[in-house]
Protein backbone atom coordinates (compact mmCIF):
# COMPACT_ATOMS: atom_id res chain seq x y z
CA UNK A 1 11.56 11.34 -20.67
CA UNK A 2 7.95 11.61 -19.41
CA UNK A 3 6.83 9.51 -16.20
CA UNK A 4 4.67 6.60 -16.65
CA UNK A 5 1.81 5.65 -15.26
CA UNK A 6 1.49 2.33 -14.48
CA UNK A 7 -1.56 -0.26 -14.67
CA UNK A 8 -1.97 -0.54 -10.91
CA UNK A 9 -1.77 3.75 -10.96
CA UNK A 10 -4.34 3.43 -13.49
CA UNK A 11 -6.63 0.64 -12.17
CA UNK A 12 -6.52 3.01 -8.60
CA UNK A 13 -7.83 6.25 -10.11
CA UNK A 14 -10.69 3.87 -11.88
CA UNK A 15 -11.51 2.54 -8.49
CA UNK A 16 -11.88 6.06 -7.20
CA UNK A 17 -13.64 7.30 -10.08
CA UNK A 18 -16.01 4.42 -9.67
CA UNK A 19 -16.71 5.00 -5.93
CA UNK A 20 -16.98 8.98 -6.58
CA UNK A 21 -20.20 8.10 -8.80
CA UNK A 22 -21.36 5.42 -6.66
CA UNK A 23 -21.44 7.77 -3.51
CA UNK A 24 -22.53 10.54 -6.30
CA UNK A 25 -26.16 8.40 -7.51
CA UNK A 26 -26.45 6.84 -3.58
CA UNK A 27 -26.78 10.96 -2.61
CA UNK A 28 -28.77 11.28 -5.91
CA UNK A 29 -31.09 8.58 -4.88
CA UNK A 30 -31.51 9.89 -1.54
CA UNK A 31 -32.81 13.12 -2.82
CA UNK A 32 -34.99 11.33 -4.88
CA UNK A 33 -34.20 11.45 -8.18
CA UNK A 34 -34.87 8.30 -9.95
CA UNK A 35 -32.28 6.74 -12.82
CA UNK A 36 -34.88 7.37 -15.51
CA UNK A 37 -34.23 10.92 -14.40
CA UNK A 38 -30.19 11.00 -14.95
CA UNK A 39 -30.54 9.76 -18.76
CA UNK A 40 -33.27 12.29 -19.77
CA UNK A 41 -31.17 15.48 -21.48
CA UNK A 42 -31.19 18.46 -19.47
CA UNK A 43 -33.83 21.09 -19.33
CA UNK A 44 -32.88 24.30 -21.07
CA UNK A 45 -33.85 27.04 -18.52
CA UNK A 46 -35.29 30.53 -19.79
C-alpha cells in the first residue's frame, strides 16, 4: 500500500511553496523588475 500524505503534509509544502515565491518576487523587486514585467510572455531571443 502506498504512503499517504496527509493534509497538514500538504498544507506545509504549500506554505513553503508560498514563501519560495514570496522571497523569489521580493529578490525580483529588488532588481527592479516590476509585476507588469512577470505577466508579459517571454522574449524569444535570436
Amino acid at each position: 500500500m502506498s504512503p499517504l500524505i496527509t493534509k497538514e503534509q500538504i498544507d506545509e509544502m504549500a506554505a513553503i511553496l508560498r514563501e519560495g515565491i514570496s522571497r523569489t518576487m521580493d529578490g525580483l523587486r529588488r532588481s527592479g523588475f516590476t509585476s507588469s514585467e512577470w505577466t508579459q510572455p517571454a522574449r524569444r531571443q535570436n
